[in-house]
N, C-alpha and C. Protein backbone atom coordinates (compact mmCIF):
# COMPACT_ATOMS: atom_id res chain seq x y z
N UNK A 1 83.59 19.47 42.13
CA UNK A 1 82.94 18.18 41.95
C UNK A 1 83.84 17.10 42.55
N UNK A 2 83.08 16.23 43.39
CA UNK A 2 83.87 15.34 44.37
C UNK A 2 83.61 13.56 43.41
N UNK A 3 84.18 12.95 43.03
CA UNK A 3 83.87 12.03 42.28
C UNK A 3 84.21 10.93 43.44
N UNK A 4 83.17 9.69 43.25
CA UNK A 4 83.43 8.38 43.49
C UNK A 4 83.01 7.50 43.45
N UNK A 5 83.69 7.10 43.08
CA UNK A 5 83.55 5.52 41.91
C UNK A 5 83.21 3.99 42.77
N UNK A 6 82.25 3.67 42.82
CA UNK A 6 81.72 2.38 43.37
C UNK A 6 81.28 1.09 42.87
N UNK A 7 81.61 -0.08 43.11
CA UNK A 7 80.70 -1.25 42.76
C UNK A 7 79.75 -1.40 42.82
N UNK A 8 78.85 -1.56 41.89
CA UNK A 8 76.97 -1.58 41.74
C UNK A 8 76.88 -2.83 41.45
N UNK A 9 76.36 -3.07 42.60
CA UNK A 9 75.47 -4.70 42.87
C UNK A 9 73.97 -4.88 42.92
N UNK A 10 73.53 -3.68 42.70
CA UNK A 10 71.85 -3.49 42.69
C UNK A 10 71.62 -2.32 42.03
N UNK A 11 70.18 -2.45 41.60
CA UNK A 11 69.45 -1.58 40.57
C UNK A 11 69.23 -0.32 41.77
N UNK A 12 69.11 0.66 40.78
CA UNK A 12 68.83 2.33 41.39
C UNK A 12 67.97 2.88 40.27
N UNK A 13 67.33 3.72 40.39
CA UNK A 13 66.12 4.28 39.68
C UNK A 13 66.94 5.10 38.20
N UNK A 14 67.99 5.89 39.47
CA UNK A 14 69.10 6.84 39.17
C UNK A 14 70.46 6.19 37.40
N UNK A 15 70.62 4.58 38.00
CA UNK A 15 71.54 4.04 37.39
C UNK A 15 70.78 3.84 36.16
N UNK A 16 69.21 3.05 36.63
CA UNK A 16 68.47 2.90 35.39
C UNK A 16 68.16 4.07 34.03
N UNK A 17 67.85 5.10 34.84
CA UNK A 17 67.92 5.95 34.02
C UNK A 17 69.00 6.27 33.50
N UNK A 18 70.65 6.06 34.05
CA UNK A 18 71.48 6.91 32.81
C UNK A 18 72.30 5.78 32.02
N UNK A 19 71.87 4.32 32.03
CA UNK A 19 72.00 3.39 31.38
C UNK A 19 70.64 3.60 29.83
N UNK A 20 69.81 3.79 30.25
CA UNK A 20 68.96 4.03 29.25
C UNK A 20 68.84 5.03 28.38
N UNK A 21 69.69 6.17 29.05
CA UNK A 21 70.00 7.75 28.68
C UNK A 21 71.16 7.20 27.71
N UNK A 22 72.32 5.93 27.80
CA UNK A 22 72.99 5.56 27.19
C UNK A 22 72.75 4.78 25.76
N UNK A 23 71.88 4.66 26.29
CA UNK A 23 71.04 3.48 25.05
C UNK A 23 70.40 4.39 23.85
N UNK A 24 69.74 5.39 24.20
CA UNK A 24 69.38 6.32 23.86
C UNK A 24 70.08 7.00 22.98
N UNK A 25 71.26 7.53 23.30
CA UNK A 25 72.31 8.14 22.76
C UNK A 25 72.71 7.27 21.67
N UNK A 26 73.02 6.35 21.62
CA UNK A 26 73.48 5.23 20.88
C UNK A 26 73.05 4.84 19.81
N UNK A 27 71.87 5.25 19.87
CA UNK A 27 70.79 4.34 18.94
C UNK A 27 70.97 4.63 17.46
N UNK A 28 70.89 6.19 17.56
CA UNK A 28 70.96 6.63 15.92
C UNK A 28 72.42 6.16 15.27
N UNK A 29 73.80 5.59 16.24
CA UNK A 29 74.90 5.52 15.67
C UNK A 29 75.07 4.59 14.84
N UNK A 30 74.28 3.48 14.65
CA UNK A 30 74.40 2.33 14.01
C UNK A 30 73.12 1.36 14.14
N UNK A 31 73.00 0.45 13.57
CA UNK A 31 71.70 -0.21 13.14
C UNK A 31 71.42 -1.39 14.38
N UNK A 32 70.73 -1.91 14.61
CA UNK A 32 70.00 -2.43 15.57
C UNK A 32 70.94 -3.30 16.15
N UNK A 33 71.58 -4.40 14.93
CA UNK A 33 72.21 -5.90 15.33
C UNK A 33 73.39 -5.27 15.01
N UNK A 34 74.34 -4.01 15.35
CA UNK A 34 75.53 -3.47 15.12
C UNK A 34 75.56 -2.76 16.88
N UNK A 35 74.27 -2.72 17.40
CA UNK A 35 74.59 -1.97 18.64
C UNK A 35 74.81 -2.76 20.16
N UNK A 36 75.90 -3.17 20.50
CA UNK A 36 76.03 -4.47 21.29
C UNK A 36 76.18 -3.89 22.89
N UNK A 37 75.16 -2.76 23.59
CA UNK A 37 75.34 -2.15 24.98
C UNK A 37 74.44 -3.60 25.62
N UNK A 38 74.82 -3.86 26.71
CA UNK A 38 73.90 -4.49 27.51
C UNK A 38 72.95 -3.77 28.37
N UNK A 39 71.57 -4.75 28.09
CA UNK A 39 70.41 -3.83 28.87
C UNK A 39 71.51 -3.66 30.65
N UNK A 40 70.52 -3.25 31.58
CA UNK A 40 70.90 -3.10 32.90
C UNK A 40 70.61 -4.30 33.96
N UNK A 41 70.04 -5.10 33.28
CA UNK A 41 69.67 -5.81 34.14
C UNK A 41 70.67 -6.75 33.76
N UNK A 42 71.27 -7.34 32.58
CA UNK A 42 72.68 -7.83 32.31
C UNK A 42 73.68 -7.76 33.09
N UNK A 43 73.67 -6.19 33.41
CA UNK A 43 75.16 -5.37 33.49
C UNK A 43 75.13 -6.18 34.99
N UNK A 44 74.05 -6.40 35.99
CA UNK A 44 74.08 -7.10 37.52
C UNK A 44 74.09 -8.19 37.47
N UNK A 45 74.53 -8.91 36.46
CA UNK A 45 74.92 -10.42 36.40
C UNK A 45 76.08 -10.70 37.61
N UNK A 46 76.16 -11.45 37.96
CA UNK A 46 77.06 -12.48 38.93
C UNK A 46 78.30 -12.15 38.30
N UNK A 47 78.27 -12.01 36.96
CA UNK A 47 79.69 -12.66 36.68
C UNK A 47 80.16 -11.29 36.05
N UNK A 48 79.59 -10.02 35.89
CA UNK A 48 79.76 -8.64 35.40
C UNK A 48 80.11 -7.93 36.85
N UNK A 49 81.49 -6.91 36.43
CA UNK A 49 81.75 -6.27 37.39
C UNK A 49 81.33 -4.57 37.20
N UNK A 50 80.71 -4.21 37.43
CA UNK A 50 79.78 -2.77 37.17
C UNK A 50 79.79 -2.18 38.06
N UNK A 51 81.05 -0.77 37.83
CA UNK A 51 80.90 0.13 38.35
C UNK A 51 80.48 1.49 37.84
N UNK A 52 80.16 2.50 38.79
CA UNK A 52 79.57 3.58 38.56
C UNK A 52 80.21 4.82 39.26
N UNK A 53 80.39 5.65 38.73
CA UNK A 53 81.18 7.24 39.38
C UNK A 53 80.01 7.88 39.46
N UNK A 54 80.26 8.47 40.88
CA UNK A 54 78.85 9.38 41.60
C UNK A 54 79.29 10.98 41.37
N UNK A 55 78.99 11.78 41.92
CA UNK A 55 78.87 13.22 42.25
C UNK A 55 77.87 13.25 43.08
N UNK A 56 77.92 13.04 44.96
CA UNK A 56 76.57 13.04 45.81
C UNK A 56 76.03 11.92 44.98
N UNK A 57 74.93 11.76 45.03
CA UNK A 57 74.17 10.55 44.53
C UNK A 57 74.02 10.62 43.19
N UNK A 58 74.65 11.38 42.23
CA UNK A 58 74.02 11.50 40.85
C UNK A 58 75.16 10.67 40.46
N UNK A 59 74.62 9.52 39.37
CA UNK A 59 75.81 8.46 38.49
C UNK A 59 75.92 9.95 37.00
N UNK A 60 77.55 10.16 37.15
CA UNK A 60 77.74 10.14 36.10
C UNK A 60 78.97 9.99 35.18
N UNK A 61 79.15 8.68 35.46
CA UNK A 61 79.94 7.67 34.19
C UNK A 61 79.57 6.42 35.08
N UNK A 62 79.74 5.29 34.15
CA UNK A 62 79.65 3.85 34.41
C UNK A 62 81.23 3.29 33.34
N UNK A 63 81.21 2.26 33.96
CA UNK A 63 81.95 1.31 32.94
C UNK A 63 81.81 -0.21 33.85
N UNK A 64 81.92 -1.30 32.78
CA UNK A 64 81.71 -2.59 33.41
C UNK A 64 82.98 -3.55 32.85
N UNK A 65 83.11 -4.65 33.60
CA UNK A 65 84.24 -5.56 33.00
C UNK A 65 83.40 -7.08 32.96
N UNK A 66 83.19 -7.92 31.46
CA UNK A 66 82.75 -8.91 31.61
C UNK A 66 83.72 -10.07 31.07
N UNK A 67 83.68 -11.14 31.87
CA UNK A 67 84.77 -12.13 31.02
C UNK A 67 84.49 -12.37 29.38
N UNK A 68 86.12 -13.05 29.20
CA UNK A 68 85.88 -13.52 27.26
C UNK A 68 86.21 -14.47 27.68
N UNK A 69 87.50 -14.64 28.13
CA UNK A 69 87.48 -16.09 28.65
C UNK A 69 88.87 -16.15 29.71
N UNK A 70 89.40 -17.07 30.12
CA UNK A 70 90.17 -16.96 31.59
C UNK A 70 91.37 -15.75 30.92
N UNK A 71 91.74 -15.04 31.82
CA UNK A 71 92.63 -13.90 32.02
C UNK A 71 92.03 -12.67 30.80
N UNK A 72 90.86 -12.73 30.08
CA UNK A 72 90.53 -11.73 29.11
C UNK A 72 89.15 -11.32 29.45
N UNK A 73 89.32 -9.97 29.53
CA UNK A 73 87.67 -9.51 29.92
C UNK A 73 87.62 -8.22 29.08
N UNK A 74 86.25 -8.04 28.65
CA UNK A 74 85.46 -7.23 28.19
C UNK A 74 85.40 -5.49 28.78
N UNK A 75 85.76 -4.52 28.16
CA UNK A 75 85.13 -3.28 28.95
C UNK A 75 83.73 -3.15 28.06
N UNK A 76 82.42 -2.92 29.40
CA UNK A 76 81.41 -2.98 28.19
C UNK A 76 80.65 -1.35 28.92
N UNK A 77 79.64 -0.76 28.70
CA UNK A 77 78.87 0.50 28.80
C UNK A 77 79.85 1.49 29.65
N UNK A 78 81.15 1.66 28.91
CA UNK A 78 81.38 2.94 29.40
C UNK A 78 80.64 4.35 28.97
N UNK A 79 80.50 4.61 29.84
CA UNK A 79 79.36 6.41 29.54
C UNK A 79 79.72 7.08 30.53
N UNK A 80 79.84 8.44 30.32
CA UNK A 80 79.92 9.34 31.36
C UNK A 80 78.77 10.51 30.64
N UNK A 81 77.69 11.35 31.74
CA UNK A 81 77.07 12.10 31.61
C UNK A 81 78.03 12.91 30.47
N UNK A 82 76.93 13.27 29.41
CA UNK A 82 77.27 14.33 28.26
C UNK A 82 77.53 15.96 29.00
N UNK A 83 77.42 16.25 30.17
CA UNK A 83 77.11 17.20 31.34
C UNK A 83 78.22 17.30 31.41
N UNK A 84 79.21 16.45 31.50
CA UNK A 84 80.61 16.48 32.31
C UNK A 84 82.01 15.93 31.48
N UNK A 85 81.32 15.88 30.02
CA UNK A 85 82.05 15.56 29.80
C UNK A 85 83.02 16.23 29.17
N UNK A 86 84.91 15.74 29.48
CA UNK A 86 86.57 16.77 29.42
C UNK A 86 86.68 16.79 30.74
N UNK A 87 85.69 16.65 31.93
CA UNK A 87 86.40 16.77 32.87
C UNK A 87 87.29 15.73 33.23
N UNK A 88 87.56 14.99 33.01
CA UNK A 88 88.58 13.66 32.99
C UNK A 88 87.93 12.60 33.62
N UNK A 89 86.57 12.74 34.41
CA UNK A 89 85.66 11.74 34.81
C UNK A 89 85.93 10.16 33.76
N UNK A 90 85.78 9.79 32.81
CA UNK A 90 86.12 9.38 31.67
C UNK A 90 87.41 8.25 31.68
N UNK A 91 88.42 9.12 32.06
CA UNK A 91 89.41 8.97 31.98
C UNK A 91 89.67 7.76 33.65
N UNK A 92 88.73 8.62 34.27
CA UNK A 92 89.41 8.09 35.74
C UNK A 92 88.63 6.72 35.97
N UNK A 93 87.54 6.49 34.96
CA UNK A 93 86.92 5.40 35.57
C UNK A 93 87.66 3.97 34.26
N UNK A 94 87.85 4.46 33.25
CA UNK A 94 88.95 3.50 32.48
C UNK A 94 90.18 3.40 33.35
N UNK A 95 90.80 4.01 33.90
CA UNK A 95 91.88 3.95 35.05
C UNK A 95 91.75 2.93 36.08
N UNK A 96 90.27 3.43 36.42
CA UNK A 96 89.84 2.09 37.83
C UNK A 96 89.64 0.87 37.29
N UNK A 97 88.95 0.75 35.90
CA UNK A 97 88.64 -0.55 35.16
C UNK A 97 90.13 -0.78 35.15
N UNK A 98 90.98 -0.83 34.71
CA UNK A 98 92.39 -1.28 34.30
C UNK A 98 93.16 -1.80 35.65
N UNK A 99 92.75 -0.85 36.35
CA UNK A 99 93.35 -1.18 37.74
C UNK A 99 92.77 -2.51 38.72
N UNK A 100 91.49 -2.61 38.42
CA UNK A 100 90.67 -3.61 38.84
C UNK A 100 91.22 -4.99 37.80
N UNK A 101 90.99 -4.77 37.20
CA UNK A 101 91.62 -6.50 36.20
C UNK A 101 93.14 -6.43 36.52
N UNK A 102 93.79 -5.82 36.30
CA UNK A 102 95.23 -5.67 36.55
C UNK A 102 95.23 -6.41 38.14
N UNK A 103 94.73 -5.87 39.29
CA UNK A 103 94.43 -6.36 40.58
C UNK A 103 94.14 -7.87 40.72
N UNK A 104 93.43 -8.35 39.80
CA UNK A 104 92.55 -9.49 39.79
C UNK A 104 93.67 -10.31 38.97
N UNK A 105 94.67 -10.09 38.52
CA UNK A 105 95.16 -11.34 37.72
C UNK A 105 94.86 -11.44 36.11
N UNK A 106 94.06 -10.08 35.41
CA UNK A 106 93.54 -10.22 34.22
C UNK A 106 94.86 -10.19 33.10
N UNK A 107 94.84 -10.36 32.19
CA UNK A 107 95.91 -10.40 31.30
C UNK A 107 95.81 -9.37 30.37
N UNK A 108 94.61 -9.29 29.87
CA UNK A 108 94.01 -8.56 28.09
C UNK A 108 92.66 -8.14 28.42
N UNK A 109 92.73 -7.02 28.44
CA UNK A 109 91.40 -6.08 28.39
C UNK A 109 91.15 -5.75 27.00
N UNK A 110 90.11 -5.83 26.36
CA UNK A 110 89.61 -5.34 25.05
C UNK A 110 87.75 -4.69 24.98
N UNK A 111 88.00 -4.25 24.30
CA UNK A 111 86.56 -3.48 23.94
C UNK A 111 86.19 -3.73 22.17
N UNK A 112 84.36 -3.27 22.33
CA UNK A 112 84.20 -2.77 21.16
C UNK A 112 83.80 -1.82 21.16
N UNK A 113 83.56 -0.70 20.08
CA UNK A 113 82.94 0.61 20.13
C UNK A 113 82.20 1.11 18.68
N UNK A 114 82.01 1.72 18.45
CA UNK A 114 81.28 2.20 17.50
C UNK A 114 82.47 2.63 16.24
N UNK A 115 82.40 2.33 15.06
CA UNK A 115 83.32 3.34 14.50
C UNK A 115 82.72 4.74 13.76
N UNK A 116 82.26 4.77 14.49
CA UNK A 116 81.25 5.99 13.90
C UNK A 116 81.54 7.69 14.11
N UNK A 117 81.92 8.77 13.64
CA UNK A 117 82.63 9.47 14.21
C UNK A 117 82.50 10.30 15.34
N UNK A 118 81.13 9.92 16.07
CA UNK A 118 80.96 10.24 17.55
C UNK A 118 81.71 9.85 18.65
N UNK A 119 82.10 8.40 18.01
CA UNK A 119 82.89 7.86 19.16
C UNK A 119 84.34 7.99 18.89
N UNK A 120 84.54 8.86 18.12
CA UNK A 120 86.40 9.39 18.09
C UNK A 120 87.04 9.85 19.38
N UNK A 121 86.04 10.51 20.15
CA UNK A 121 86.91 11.20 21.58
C UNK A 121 87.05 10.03 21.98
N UNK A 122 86.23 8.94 22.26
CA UNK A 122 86.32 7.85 22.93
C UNK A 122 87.61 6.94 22.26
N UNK A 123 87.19 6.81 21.52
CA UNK A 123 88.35 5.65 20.67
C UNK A 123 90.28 6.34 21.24
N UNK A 124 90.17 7.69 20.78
CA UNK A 124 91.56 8.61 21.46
C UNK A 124 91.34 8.02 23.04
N UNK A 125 90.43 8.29 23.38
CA UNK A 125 90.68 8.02 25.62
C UNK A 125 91.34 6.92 25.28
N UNK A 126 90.65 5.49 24.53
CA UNK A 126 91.66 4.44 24.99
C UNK A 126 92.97 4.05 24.46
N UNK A 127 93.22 4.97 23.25
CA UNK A 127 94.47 4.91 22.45
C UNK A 127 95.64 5.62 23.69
N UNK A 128 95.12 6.91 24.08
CA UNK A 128 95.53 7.06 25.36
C UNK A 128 96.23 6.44 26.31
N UNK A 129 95.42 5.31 26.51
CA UNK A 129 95.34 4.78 27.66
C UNK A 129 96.40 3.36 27.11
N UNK A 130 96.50 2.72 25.67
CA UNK A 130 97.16 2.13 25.77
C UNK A 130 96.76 1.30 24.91
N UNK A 131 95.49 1.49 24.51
CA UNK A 131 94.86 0.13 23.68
C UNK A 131 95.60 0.73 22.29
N UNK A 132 94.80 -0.36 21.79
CA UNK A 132 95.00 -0.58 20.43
C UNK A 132 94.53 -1.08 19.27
N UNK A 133 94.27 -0.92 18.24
CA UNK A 133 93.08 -1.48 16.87
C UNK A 133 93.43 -2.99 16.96
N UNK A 134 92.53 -3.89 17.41
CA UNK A 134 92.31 -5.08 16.82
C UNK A 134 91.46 -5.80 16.04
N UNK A 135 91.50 -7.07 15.83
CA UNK A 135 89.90 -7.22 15.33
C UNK A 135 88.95 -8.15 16.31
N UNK A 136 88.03 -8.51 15.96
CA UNK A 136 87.00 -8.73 16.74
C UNK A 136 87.74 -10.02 17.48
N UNK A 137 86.99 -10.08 19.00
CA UNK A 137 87.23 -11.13 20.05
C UNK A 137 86.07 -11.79 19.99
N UNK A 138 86.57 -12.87 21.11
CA UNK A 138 84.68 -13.19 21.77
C UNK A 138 83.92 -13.62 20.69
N UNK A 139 82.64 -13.25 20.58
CA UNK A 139 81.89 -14.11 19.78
C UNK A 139 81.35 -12.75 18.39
N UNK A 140 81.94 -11.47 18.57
CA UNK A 140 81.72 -10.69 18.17
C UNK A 140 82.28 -10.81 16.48
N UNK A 141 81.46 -10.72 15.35
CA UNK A 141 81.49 -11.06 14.07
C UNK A 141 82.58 -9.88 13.49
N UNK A 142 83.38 -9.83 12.12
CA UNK A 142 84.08 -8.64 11.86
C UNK A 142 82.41 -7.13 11.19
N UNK A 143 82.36 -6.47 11.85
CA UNK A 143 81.35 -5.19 10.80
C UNK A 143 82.18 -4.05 11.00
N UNK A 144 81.80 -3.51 9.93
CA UNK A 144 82.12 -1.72 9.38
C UNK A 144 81.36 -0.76 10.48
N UNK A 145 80.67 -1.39 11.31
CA UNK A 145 80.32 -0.17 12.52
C UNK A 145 80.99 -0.65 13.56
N UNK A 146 81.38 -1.37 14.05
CA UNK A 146 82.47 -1.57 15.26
C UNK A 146 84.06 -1.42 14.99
N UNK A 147 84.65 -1.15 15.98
CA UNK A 147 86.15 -0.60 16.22
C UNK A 147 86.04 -1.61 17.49
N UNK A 148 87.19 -2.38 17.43
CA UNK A 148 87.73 -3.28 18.60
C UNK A 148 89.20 -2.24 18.68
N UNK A 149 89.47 -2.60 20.39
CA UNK A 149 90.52 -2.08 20.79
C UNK A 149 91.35 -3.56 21.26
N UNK A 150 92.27 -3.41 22.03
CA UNK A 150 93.03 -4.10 23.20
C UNK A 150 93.88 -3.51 23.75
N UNK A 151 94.30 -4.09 25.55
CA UNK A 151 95.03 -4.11 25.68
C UNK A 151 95.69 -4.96 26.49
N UNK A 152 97.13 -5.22 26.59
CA UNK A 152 97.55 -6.40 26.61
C UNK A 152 98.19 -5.78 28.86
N UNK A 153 97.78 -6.21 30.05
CA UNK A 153 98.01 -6.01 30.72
C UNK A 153 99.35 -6.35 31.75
N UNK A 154 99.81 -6.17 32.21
CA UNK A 154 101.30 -7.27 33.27
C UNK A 154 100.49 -7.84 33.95
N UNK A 155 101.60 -9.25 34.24
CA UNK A 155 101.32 -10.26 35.20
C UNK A 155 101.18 -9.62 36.31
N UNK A 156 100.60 -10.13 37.07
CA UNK A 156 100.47 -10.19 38.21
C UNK A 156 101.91 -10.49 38.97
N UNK A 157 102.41 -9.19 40.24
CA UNK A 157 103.74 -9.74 40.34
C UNK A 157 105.20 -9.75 39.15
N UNK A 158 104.53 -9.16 37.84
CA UNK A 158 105.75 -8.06 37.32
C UNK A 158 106.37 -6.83 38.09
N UNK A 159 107.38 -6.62 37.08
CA UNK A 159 108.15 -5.77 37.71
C UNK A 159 106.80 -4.36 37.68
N UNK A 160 106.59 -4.15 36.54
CA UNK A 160 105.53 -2.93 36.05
C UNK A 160 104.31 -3.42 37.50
N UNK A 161 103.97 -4.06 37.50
CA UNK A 161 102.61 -4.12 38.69
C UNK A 161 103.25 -3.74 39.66
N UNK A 162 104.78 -4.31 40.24
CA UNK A 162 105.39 -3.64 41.49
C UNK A 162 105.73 -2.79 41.81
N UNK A 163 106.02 -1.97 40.83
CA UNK A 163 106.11 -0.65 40.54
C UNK A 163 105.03 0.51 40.83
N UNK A 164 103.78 0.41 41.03
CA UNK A 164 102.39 0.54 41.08
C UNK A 164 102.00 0.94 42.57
């Protein structure tokens, strides 16, 4: 499997469907006004950076970065096909998200997620990766079904970015 990961600036039949395949999945984890994915037509906002990992033309993982406010942005619909998932697909597109804000000057990447115990592999990828339990950002209220992460990124032009 040859993976690669692209910027999606327009709708695909393909994307639609495994954004909705996401939604889908989601649904039974928590109650209506606890489930905060953005539809797809959101995710192609101007100001949302949405990318998608292929295999040939098939999407399977997404993740997006939306601002909170100057140097802090959002990771929002990370998913990777249930098909593939351990292969580290997952892993590599939180890598590119990090690498992309890191690139851009971002400071603090944070998420929310489910705390529900489906999303434990997930919650480990970004403990992994560096984040960490916070509480809610943004405009997001404190509830018993969300898990906020963070993480806190280098300047731009640190030693750690030069290093890179």
């Amino acid at each position: 499997m040859t993976i690669r990961i692209d910027r999606v600036k327009a709708s695909s039949p393909a994307l639609v469907d495994f954004i909705t395949a996401d939604h889908a999945e989601l649904e039974p984890t928590a109650p209506a006004e606890s489930r905060h994915a953005l539809q797809f037509e959101r995710l192609l906002a101007e100001h949302v950076r949405l990318f998608a990992a292929f295999d040939g033309d098939r999407p399977v993982a997404t993740g997006a970065l939306v601002p909170v406010e100057d140097g802090h942005e959002e990771i929002k619909s990370m998913r990777t096909d249930p098909a593939v998932r351990g292969r580290g697909i997952g892993r590599a597109m939180l890598a590119h998200l990090v690498a992309d804000a890191t690139d851009r000057g971002i400071l603090r990447l944070s998420l929310e997620t489910d705390s529900a115990d489906f999303f434990v592999p997930a919650r480990a990828m970004y403990a992994r990766a560096g984040f960490h339990d916070s509480g809610p950002f943004g405009a997001y209220p404190a509830d018993p079904h969300s898990a906020f992460m963070t993480l806190t990124l280098p300047a731009a032009g640190s030693e750690t970015d030069l290093a890179r």
